[in-house]
Protein backbone atom coordinates (compact mmCIF):
# COMPACT_ATOMS: atom_id res chain seq x y z
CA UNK A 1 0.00 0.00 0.00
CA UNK A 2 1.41 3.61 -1.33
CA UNK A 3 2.35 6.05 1.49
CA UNK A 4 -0.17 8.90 1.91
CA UNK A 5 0.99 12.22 -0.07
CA UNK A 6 1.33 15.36 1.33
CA UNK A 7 -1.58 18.07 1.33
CA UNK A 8 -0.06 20.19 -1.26
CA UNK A 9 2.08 17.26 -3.43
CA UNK A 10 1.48 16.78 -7.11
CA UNK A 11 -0.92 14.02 -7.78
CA UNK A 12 -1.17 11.88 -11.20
CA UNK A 13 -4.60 11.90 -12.80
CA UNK A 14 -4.98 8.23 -12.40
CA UNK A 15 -4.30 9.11 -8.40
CA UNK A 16 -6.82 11.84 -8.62
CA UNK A 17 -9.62 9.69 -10.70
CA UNK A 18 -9.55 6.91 -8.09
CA UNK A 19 -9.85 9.58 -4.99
CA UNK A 20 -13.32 10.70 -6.78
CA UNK A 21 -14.17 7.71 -8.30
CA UNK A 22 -14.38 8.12 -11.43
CA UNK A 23 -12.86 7.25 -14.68
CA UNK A 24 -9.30 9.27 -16.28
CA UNK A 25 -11.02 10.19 -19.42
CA UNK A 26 -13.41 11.78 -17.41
CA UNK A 27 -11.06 14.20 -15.66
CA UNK A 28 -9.49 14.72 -19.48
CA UNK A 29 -13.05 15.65 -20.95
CA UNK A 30 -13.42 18.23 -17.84
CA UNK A 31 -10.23 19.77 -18.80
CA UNK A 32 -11.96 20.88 -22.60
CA UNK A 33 -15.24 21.75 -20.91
CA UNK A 34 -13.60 24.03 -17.53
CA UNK A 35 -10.87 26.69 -18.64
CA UNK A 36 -9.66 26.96 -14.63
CA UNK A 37 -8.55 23.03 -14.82
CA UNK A 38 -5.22 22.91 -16.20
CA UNK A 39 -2.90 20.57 -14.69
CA UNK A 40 1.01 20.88 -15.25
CA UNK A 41 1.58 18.51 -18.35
CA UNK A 42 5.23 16.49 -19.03
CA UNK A 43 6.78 14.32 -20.88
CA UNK A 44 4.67 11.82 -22.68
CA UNK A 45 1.72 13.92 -22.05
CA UNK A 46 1.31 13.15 -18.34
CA UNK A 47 -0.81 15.17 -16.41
CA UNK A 48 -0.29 16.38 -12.45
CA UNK A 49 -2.65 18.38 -10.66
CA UNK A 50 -1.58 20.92 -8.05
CA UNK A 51 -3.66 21.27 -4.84
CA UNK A 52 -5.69 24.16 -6.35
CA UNK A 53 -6.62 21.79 -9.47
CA UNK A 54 -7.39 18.89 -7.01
CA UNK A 55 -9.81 21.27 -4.85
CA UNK A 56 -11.57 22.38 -8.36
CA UNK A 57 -12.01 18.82 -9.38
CA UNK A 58 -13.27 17.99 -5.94
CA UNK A 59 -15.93 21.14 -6.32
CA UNK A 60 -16.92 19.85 -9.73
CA UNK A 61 -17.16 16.49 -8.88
CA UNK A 62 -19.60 17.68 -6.26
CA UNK A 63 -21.67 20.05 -8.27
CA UNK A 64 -22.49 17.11 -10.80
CA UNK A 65 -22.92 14.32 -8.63
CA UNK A 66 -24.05 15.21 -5.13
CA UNK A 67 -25.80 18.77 -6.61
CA UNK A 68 -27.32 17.37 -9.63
CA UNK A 69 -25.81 20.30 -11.88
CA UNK A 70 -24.98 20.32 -15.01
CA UNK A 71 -22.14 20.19 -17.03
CA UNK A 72 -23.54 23.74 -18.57
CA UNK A 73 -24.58 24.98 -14.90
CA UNK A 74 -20.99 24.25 -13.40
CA UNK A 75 -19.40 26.02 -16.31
CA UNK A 76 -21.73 29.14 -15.49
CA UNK A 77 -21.25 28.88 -11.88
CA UNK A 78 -17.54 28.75 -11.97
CA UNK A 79 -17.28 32.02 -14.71
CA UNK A 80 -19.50 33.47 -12.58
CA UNK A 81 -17.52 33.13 -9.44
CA UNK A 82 -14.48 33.82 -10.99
CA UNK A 83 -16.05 36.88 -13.30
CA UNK A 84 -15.08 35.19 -16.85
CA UNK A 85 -17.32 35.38 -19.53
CA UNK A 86 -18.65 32.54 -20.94
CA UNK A 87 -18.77 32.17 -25.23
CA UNK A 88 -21.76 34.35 -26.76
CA UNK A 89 -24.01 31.32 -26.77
CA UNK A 90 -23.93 31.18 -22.80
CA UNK A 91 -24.23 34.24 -20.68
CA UNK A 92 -22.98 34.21 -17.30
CA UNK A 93 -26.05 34.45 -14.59
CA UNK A 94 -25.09 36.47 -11.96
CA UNK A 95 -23.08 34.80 -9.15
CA UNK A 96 -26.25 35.31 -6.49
CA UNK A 97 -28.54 33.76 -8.46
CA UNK A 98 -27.98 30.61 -6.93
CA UNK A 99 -28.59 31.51 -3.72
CA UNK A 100 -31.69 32.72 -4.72
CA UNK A 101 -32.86 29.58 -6.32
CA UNK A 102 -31.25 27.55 -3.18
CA UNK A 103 -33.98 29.91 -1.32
CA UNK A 104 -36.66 29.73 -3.33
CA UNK A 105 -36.38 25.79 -3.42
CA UNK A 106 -35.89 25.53 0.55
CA UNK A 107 -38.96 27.64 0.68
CA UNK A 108 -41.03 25.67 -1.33
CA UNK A 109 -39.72 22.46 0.48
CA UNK A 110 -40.88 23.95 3.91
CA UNK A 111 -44.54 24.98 2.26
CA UNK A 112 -44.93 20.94 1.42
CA UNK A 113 -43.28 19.98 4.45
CA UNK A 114 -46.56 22.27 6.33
CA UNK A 115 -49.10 21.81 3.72
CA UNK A 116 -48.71 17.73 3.51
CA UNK A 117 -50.83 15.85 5.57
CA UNK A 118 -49.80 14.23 8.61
């Protein structure tokens, strides 16, 4: 059994698919579809991801799993947070609109939780 890394060591992508579970070619696909994912690259194409790109893949992984967002809605939320603009086809929404929706949809979750029937 390997020896855990450090916190802020390189990791491979086929370290960083397994920690997340999912497949490598995933993790390559997310690299075309999220500018801020861009791992250092070396010889023979092999990819390492820094802490920061490790956290990011972490945060997407969550949004798309546990969240049930999009691959679309991630992309917006990210730009958003980070102020980018998105290609003409996709305008950014602004960065509180989530919250909003997050609200609305806890509010509407409490109204069924009162109006059900017991």
């Amino acid at each position: 059994m390997a020896a855990e890394k450090a916190a802020g060591a390189l990791r491979t992508i086929g370290e960083l698919a397994q920690d997340i579970g999912r497949p490598q070619h995933i993790l390559r696909y997310w690299e075309t579809r999220f500018p801020q994912l861009r791992p250092l690259t070396r010889a023979g194409n092999r990819r390492y991801y820094r802490a920061e790109d490790v956290a990011l893949v972490h945060r997407i992984h969550h949004l798309l799993a546990d969240e049930g967002y999009t691959i679309r809605g991630v992309q917006r939320l990210l730009a958003a947070e980070r102020g980018t603009k998105l290609p003409a086809d996709s305008p950014a929404e602004p960065a509180h609109r989530g919250e909003a929706l997050r609200a609305i949809r806890d509010s509407l979750v409490k109204a069924l939780e009162e109006d059900s029937p017991r």
